[in-house]
Protein backbone atom coordinates (compact mmCIF):
# COMPACT_ATOMS: atom_id res chain seq x y z
CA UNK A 1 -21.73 -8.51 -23.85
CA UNK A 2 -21.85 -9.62 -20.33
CA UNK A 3 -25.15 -10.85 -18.96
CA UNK A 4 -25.32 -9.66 -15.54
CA UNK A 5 -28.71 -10.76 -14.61
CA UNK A 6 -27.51 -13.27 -12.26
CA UNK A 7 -25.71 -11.75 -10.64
CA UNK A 8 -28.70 -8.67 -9.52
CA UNK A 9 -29.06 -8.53 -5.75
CA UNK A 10 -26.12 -11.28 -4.63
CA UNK A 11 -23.91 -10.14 -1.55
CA UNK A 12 -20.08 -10.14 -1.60
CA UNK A 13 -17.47 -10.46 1.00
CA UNK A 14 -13.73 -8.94 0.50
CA UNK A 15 -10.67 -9.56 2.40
CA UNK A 16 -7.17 -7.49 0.98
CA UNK A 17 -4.03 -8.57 2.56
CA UNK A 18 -0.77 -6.46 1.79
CA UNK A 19 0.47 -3.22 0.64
CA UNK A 20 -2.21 -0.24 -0.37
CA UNK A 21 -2.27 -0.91 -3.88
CA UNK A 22 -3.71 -4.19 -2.92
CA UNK A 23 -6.96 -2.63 -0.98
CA UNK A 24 -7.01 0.28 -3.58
CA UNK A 25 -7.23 -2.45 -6.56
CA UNK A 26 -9.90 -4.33 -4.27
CA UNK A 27 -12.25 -1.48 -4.11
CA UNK A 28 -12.04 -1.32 -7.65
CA UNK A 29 -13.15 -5.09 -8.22
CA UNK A 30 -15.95 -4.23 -5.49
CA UNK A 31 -16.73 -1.29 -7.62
CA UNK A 32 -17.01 -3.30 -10.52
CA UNK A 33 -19.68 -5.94 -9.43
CA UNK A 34 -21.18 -3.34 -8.32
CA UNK A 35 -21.89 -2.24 -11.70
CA UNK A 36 -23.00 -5.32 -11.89
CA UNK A 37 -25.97 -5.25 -9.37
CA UNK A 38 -23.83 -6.79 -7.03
CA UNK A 39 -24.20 -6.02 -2.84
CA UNK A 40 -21.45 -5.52 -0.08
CA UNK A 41 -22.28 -8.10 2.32
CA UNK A 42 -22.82 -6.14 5.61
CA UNK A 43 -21.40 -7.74 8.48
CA UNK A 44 -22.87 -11.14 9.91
CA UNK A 45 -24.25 -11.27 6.26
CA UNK A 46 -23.12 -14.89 4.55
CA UNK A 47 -21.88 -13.82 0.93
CA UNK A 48 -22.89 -15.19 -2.49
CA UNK A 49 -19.61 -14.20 -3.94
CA UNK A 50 -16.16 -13.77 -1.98
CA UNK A 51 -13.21 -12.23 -3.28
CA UNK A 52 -10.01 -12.54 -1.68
CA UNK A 53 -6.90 -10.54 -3.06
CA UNK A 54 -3.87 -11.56 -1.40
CA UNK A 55 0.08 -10.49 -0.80
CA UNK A 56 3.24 -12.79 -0.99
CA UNK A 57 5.82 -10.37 -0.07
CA UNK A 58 6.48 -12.81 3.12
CA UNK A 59 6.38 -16.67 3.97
CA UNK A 60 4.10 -14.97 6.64
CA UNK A 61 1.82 -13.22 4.50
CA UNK A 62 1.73 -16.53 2.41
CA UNK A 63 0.69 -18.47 5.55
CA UNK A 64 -1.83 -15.57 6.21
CA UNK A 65 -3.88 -15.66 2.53
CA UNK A 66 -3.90 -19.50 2.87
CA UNK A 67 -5.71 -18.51 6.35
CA UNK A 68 -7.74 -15.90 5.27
CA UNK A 69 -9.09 -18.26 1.85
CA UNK A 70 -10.04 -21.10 4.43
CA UNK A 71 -11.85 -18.91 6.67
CA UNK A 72 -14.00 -16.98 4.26
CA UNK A 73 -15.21 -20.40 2.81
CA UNK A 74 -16.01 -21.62 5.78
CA UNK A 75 -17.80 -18.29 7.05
CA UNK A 76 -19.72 -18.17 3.41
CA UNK A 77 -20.79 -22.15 2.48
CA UNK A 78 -21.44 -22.47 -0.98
CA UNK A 79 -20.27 -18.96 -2.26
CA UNK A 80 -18.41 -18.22 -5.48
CA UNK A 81 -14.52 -18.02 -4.26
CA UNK A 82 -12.00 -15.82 -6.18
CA UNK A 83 -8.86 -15.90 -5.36
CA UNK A 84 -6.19 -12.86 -6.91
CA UNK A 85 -3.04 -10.73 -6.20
CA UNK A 86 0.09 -11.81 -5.86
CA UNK A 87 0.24 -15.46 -3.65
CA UNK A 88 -2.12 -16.00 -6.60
CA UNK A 89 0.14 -14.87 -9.48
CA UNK A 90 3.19 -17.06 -7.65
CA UNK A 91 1.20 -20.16 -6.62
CA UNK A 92 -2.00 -20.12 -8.92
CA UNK A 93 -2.34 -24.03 -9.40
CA UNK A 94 -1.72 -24.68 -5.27
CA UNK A 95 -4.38 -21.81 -4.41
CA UNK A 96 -7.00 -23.54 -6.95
CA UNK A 97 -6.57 -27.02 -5.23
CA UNK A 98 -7.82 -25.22 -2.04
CA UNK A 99 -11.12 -26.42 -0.93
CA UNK A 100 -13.82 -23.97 -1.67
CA UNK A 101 -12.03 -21.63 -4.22
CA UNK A 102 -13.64 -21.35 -7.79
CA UNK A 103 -11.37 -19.20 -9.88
CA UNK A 104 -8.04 -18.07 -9.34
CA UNK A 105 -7.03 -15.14 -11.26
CA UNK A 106 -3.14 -13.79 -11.55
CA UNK A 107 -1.53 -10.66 -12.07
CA UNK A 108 -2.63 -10.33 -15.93
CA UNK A 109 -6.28 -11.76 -15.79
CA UNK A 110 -7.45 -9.86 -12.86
CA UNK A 111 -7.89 -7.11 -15.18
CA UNK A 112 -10.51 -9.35 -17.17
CA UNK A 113 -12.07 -10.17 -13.56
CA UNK A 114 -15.85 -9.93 -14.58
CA UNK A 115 -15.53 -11.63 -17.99
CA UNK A 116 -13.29 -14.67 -15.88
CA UNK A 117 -16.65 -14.65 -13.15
CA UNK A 118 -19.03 -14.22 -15.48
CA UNK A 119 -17.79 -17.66 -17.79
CA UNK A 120 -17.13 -19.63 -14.94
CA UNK A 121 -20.63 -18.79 -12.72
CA UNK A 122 -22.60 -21.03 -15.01
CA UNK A 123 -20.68 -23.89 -14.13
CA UNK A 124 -20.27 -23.27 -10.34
CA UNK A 125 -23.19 -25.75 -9.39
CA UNK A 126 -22.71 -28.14 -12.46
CA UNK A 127 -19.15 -29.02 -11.50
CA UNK A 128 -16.42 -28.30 -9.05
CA UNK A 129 -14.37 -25.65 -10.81
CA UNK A 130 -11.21 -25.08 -9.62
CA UNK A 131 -10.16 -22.70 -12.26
CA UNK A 132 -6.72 -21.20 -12.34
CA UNK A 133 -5.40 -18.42 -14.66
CA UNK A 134 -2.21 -17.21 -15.18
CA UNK A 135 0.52 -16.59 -17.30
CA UNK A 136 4.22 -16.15 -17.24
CA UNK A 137 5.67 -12.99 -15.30
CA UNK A 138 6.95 -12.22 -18.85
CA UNK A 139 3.84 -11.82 -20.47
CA UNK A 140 1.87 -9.74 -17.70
CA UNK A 141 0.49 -6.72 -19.92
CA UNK A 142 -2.09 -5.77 -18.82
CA UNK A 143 -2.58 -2.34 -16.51
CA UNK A 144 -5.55 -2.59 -14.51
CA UNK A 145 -6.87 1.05 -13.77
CA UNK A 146 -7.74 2.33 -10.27
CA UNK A 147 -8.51 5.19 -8.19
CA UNK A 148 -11.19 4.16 -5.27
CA UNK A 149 -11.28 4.88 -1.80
CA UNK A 150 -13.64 1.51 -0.50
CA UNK A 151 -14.22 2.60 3.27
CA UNK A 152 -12.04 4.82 3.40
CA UNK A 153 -12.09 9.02 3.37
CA UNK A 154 -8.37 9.24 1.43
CA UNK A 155 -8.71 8.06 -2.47
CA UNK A 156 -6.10 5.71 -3.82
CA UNK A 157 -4.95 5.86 -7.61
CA UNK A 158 -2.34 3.43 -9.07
CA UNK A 159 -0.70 5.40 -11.42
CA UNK A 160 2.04 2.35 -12.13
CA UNK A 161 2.54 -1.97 -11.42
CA UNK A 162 4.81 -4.09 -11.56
CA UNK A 163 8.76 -3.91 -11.12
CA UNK A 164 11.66 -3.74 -13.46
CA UNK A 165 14.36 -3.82 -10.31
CA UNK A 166 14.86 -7.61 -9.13
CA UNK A 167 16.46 -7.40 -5.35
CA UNK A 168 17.72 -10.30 -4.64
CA UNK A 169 15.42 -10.83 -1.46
CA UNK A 170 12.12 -9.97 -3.72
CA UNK A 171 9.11 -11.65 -5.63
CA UNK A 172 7.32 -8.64 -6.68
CA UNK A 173 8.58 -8.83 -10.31
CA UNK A 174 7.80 -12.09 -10.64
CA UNK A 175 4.20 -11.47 -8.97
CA UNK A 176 3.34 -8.60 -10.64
CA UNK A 177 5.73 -8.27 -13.74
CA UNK A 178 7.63 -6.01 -15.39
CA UNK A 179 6.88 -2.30 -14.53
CA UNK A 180 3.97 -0.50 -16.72
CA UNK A 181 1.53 2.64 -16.74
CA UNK A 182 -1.46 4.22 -18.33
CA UNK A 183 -0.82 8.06 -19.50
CA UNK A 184 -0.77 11.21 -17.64
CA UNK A 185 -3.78 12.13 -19.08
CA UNK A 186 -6.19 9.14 -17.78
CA UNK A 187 -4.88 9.74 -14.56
CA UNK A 188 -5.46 13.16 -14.48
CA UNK A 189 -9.49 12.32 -15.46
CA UNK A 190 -9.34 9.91 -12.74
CA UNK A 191 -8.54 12.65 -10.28
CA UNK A 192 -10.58 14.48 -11.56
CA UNK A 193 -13.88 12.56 -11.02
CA UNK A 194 -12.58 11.72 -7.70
CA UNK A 195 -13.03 15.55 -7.49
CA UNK A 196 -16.19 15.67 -8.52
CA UNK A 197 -16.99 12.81 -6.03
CA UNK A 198 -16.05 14.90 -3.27
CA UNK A 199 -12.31 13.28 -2.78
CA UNK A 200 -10.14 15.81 -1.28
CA UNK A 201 -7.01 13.59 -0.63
CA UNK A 202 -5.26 11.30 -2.81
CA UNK A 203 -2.36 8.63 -2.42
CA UNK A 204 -0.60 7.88 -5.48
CA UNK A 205 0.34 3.80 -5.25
CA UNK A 206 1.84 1.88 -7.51
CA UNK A 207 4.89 -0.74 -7.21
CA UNK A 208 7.61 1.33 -7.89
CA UNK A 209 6.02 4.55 -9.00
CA UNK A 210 9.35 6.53 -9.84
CA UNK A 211 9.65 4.61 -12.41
CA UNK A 212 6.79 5.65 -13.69
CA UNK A 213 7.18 6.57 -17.70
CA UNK A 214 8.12 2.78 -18.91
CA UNK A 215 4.97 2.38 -21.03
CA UNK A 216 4.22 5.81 -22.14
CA UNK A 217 8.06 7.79 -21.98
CA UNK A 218 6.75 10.40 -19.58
CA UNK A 219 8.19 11.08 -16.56
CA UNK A 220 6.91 10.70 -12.77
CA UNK A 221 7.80 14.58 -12.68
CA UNK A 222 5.91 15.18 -15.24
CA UNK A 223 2.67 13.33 -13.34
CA UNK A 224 3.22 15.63 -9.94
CA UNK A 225 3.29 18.49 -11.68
CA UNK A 226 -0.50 17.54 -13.73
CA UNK A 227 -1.72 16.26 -10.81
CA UNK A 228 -1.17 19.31 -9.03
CA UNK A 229 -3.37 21.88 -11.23
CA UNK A 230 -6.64 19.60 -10.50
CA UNK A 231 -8.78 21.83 -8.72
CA UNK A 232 -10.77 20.12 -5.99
CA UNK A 233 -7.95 17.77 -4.78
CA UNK A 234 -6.56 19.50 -1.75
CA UNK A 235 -3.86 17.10 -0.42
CA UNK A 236 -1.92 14.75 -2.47
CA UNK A 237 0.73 12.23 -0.87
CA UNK A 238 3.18 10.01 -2.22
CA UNK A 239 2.80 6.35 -1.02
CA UNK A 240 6.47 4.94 -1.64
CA UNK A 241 9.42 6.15 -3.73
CA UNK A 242 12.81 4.53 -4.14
CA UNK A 243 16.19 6.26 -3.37
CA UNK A 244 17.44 6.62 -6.32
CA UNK A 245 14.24 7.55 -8.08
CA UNK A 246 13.55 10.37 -5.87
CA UNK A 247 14.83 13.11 -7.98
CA UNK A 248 16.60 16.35 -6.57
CA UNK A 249 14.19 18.31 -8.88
CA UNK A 250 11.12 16.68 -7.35
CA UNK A 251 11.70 17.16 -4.06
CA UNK A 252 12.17 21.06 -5.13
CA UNK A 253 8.83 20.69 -6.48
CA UNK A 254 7.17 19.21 -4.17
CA UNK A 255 8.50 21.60 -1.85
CA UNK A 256 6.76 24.61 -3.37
CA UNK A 257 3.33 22.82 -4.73
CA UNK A 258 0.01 23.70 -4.35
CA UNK A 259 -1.00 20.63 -2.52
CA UNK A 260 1.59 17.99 -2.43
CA UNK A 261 2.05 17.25 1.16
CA UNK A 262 5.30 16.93 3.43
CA UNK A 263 5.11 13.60 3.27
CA UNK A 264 7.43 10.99 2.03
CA UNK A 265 7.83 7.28 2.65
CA UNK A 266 11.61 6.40 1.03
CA UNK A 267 12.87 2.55 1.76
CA UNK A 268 16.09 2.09 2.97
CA UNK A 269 16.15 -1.91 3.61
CA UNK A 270 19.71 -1.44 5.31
CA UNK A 271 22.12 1.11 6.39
CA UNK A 272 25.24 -0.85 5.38
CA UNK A 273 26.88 -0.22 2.28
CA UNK A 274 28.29 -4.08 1.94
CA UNK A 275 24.19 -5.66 2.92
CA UNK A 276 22.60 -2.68 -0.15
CA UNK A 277 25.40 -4.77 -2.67
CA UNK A 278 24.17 -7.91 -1.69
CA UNK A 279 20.48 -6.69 -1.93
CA UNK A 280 21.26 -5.45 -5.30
CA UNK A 281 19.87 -2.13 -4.22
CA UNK A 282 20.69 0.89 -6.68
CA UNK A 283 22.28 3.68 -4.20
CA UNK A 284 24.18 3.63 -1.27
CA UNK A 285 23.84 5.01 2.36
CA UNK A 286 25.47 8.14 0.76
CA UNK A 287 22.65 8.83 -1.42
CA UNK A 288 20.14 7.95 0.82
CA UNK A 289 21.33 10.51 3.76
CA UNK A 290 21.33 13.19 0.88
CA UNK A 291 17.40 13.11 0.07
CA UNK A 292 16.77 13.00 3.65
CA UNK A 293 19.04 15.75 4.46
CA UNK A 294 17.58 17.84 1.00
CA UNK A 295 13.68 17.15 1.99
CA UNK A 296 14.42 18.40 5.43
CA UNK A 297 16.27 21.68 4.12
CA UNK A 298 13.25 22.23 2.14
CA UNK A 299 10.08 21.07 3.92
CA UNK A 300 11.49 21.34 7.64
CA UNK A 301 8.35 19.90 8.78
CA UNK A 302 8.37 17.12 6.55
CA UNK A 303 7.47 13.57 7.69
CA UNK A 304 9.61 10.80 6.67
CA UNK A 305 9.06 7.24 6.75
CA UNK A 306 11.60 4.33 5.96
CA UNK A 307 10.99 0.86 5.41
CA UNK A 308 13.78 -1.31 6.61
CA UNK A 309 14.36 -5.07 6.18
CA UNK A 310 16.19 -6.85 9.35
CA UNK A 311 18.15 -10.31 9.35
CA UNK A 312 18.36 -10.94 5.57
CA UNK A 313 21.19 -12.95 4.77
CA UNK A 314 24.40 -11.57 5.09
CA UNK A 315 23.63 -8.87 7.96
CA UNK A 316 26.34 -10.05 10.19
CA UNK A 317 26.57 -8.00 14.04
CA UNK A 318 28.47 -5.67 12.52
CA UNK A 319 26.02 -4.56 9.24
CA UNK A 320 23.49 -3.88 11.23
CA UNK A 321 24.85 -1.81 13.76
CA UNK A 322 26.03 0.37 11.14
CA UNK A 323 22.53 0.32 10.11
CA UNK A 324 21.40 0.96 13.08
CA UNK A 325 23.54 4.03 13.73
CA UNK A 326 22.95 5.25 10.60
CA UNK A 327 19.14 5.26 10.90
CA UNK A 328 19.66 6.95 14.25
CA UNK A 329 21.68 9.63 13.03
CA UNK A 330 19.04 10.67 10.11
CA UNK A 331 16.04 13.14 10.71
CA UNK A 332 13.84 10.52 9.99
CA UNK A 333 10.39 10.02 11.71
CA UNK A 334 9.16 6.67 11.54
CA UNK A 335 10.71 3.02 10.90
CA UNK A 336 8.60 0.18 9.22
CA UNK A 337 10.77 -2.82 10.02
CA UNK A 338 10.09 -5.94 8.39
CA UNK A 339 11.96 -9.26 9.44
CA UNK A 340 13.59 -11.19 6.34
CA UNK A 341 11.92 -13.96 4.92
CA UNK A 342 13.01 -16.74 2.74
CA UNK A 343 10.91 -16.55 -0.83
CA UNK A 344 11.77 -19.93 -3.31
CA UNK A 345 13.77 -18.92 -6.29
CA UNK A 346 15.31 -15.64 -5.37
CA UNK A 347 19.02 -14.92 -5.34
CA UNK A 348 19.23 -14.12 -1.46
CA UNK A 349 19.20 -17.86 -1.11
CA UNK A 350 22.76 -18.15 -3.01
CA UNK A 351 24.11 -16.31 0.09
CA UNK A 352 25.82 -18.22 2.68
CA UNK A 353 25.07 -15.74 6.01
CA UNK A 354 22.31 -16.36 7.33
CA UNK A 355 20.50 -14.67 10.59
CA UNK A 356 18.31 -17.03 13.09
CA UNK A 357 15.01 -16.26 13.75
CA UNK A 358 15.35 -15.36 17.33
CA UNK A 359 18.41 -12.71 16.31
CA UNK A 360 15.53 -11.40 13.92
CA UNK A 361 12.66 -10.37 16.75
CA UNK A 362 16.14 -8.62 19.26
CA UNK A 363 16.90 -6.50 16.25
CA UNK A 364 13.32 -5.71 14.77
CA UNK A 365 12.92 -4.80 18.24
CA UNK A 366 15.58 -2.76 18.57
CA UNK A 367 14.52 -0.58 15.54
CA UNK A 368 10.76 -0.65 16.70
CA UNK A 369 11.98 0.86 20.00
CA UNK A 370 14.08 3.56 17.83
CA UNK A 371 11.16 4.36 15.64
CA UNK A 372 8.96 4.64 18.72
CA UNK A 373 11.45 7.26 20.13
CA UNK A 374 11.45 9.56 16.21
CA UNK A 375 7.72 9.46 15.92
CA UNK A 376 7.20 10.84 19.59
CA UNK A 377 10.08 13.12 19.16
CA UNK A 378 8.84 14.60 16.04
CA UNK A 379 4.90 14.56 17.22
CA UNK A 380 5.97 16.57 20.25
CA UNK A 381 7.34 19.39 17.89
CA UNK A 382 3.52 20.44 17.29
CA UNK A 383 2.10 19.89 20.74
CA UNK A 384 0.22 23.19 20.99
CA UNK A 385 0.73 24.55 17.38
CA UNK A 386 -2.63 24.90 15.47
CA UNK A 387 -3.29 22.76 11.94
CA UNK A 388 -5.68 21.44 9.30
CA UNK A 389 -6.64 17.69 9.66
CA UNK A 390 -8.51 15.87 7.27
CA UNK A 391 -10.94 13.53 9.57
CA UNK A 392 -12.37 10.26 8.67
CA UNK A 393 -14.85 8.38 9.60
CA UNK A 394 -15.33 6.59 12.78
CA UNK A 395 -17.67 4.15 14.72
CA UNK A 396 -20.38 6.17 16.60
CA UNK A 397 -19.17 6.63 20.00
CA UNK A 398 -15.27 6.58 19.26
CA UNK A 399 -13.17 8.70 19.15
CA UNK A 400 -12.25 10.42 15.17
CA UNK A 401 -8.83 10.51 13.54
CA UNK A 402 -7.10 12.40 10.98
CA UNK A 403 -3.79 13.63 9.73
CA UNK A 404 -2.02 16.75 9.43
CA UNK A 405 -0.09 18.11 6.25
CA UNK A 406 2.77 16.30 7.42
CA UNK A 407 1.12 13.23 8.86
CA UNK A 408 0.86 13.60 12.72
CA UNK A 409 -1.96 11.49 13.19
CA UNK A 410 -4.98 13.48 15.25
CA UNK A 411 -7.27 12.25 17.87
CA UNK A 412 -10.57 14.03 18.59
CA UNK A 413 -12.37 12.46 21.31
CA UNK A 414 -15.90 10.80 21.22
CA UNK A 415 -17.38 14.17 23.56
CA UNK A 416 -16.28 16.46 20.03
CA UNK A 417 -16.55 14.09 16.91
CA UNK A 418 -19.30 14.45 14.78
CA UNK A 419 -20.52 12.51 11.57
CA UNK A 420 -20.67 15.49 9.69
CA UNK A 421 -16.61 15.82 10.20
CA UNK A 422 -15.71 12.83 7.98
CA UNK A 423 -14.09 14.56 5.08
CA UNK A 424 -14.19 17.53 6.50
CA UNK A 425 -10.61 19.53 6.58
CA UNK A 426 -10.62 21.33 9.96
CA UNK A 427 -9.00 23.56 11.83
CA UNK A 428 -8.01 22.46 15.28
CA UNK A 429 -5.17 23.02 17.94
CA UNK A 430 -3.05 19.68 18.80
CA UNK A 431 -2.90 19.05 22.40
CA UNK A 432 -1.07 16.42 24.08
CA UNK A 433 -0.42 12.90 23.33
CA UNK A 434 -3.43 10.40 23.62
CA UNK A 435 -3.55 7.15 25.75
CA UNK A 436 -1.26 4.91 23.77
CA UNK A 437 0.84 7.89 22.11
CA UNK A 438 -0.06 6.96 18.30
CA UNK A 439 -2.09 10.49 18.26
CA UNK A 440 -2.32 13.65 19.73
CA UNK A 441 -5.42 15.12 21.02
CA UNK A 442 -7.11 18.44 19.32
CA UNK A 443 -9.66 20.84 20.15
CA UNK A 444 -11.44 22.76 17.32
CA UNK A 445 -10.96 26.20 16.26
């Protein structure tokens, strides 16, 4: 039994870096002290407690948690520091000799978050702590449960973690271990109560959630189709799904639910057969250009996003122009490029091309430039057309956004948002683009 009378009435500050698991699993820690009689810090508000949950898919995103831990303790003196996610799975000793950070907590422990605080807040002002725990990418077990929405209007369950596939280019499975899930049936009472909560969207997250099944033998199929029948939920979307675990059948699914959306984010990393080998990537550009082409015969209006990696070693001139080519010759809508980046101990190191940094930013550019060009393209389809957007909340005086089924994101200016909107699905008529032509504008219905 955890004794959680210190803890009544102490403020806490959160910073996520990374993907949307990692701010999903964050408002479930926040969630958690909360329980516990534990605050959000408002803003301007110094924090007793600080939790920062960090990403280390990137020397940059490494270089940005170190950041982010030094500037929380020096915007919180004295506060409880806890450091998690995945820079703290990979480099849990380093992180603990950071000035100012109490407990460090890795990819197994950070389910046992309270009990770790709870030990180690007796000593905080008897002795400098420094406490790191972690274990061995082998022996990460434990599934850490979590469907929150934090700030946000969209709920976010993790239905899977963690990573069986081992690209050469990739830390994930050694940050987050081997892949693992809870049942069908727990996430189906998760939904649920977000239901009963008065969640209308959810975004299923995970790692690699078509591989959903590893723990329990079920099948990611299986999960779309239970999710569906949960009345209340309106919209579901699916955050990320690999090539080759994006089954025929579950696009024809999908296709004819009651309220999966047209939405689907598929990474590509490159569109050369000879860079995917290298990458250890399990399809080819072959495969790839069929679920595009088979989502677009069946959901014509679907939205497709693509994440593609730029510069890793071995894209010589001539790879990625045939990536390039390839990307612009696919009904695709939107391009999230991410340079390469050199992570210790994976096999990309072994080989012997490598791309400078400044060839890097021409071609990331390049892509950006294409992606701008889809995402217009495909907006403009539905200038004039009339749709349901789920709106979320925004600062008083700005303008509100939202998305459409198929995610064409929705501006409503300042003059017609209302507080009363936020969560609100609404019928409105999509106008032109707005000022910086991320949104277009609507009028009500």
């Amino acid at each position: 039994m955890i004794d959680t009378s210190a803890f009544q009435g102490k403020k806490a500050a959160y910073y996520t870096l990374g993907c949307k698991l990692n701010f999903s699993e964050t408002s479930t820690f926040g969630k958690m002290l909360e329980d516990m009689g534990v605050v959000t810090a408002q803003k301007g508000e110094q924090a007793d407690i600080c939790l920062i949950n960090t990403c280390s898919v990137t020397e940059v995103a490494d270089h940005k948690c170190r950041q982010a831990i030094h500037r929380m303790v020096r915007q919180n003196p004295g506060a409880f520091v806890i450091v998690t996610g995945c820079y703290a799975q990979l480099e849990s000793e380093n992180v603990s000799k950071i000035e100012g950070v109490d407990l460090v907590l890795g990819a197994n422990e950070k389910a046992h978050l309270i009990q770790y605080l709870s030990d180690a807040w007796a000593q905080k002002y008897s002795e400098a702590l420094h406490l790191h725990h972690s274990v061995k990418t082998k022996e990460i077990k434990t599934f850490q449960p979590s469907c929150s929405r934090g700030n946000r209007t969209r709920y976010f369950l993790k239905v899977q973690d963690g990573c069986n596939y081992y690209c050469t280019y990739c830390t994930i499975p050694f940050a987050r271990g081997n892949s693992r899930n809870p049942s069908i049936a727990s996430l189906v009472e998760q939904s649920e109560q977000a239901a009963r909560e008065g969640g209308k969207e959810i975004v299923i997250t995970g790692v690699n959630i078509g591989d959903f099944g590893q723990t329990t033998h079920e099948r990611f199929l299986g999960l779309v189709k239970a999710l569906d029948g949960v009345e209340g939920i309106k919209r579901y979307r699916i955050s990320s799904l690999e090539p080759d675990l994006c089954d025929d059948d579950l696009i024809e699914y999908c296709a004819q639910s009651r309220a999966f959306m047209p939405h689907f984010h598929i990474p590509l990393q490159s569109g050369s057969d000879e860079v995917l080998k290298l990458m250890h990537r399990r399809y080819d550009k072959a495969l790839f250009a069929h679920k595009v082409q088979l989502i677009k015969e069946k959901m014509p209006d679907a939205f497709i996003g693509v994440d593609v990696m730029v510069g890793c070693r071995g894209e010589t001139p001539e790879c990625f122009e045939e990536c390039y080519e390839f990307l612009k010759s696919l009904p695709v809508t939107q391009l999230h490029v991410f340079p390469y980046s050199e992570r210790p101990g994976t096999a990309a190191l072994k080989i012997p091309y490598v791309v400078s940094d400044k060839e890097k930013k021409l071609r990331s550019k390049r892509l950006l430039e294409l992606s701008d060009q889809k995402t217009q393209e495909f907006y403009a389809q539905y200038i004039g057309t009339e749709a349901e957007v789920l709106f979320e909340k925004a600062p008083r005086g700005k303008a509100m956004h939202g998305f459409t089924k198929n995610y064409v994101r929705v501006e409503l200016s300042p003059a017609l948002a209302k507080e009363e909107y936020d969560n609100q699905l609404l019928r409105v008529r999509l106008g032109d683009f707005n000022h910086d032509k991320t949104a277009l504008k609507a009028e009500l219905l």
